[in-house]
Protein backbone atom coordinates (compact mmCIF):
# COMPACT_ATOMS: atom_id res chain seq x y z
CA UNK A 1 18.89 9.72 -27.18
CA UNK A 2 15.73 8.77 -29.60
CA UNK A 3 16.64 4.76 -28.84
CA UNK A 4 16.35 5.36 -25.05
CA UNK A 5 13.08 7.52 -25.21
CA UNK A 6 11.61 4.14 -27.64
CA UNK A 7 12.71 1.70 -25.49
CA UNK A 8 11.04 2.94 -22.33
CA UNK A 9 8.12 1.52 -21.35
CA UNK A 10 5.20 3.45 -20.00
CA UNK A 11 4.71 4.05 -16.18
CA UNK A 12 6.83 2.70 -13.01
CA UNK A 13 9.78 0.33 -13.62
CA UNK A 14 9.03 -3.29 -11.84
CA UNK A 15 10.99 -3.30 -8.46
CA UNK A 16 13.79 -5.76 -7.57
CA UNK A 17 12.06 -9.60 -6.93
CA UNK A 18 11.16 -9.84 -3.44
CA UNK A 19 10.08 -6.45 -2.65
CA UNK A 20 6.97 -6.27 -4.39
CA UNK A 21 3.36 -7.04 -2.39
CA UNK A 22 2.31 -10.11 -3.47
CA UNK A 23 -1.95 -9.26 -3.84
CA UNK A 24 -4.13 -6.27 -3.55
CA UNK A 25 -7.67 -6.57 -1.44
CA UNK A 26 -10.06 -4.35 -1.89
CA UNK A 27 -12.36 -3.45 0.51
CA UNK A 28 -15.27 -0.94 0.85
CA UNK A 29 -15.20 1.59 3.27
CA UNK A 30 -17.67 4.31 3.94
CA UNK A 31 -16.22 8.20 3.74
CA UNK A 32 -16.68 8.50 7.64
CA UNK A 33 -14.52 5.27 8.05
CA UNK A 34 -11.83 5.92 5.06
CA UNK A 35 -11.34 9.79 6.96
CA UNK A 36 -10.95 8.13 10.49
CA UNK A 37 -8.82 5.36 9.63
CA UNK A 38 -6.52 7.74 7.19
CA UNK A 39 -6.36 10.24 10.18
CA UNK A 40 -4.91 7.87 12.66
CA UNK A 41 -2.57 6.43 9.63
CA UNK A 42 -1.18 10.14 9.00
CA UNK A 43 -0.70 10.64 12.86
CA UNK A 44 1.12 7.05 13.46
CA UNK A 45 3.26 8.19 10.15
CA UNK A 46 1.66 5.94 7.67
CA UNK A 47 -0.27 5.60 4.40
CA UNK A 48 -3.71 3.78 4.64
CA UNK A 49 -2.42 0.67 3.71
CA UNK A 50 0.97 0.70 5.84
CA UNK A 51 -1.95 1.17 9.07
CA UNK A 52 -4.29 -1.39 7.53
CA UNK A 53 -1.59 -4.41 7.38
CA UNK A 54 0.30 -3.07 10.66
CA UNK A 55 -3.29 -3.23 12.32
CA UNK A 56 -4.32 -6.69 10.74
CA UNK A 57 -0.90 -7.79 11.74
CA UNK A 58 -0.91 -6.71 15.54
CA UNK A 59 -4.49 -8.61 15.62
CA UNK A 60 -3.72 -11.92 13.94
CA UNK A 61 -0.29 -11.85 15.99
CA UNK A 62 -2.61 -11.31 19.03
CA UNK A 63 -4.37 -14.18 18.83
CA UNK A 64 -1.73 -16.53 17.46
């Protein structure tokens, strides 16, 4: 049991190849806009960034 608790690394285990996001961009938003757009995430069943891409998305496909 001691040789499992040393070989664990600290925090989350990597996931499978392929599932990961492949960057992180950060953007600044004011409180007002951060509430608003986190309100209309919860209500479409989403976290912030699920709304964020699936917005992005619908407007880059949009215009494609």
């Amino acid at each position: 049991m001691e040789n499992a608790k040393k070989n664990r690394k600290p925090g989350r285990p990597p996931l499978p190849k392929g599932q990961a996001k492949g960057r992180i961009v950060p953007i600044r938003l004011t409180h007002d806009e951060r509430f608003k757009y986190e309100k209309v995430a919860k209500a479409n069943g989403q976290t912030l960034s699920e709304w964020v891409r699936s917005t992005l998305a619908a407007k880059v496909n949009n215009h494609a």
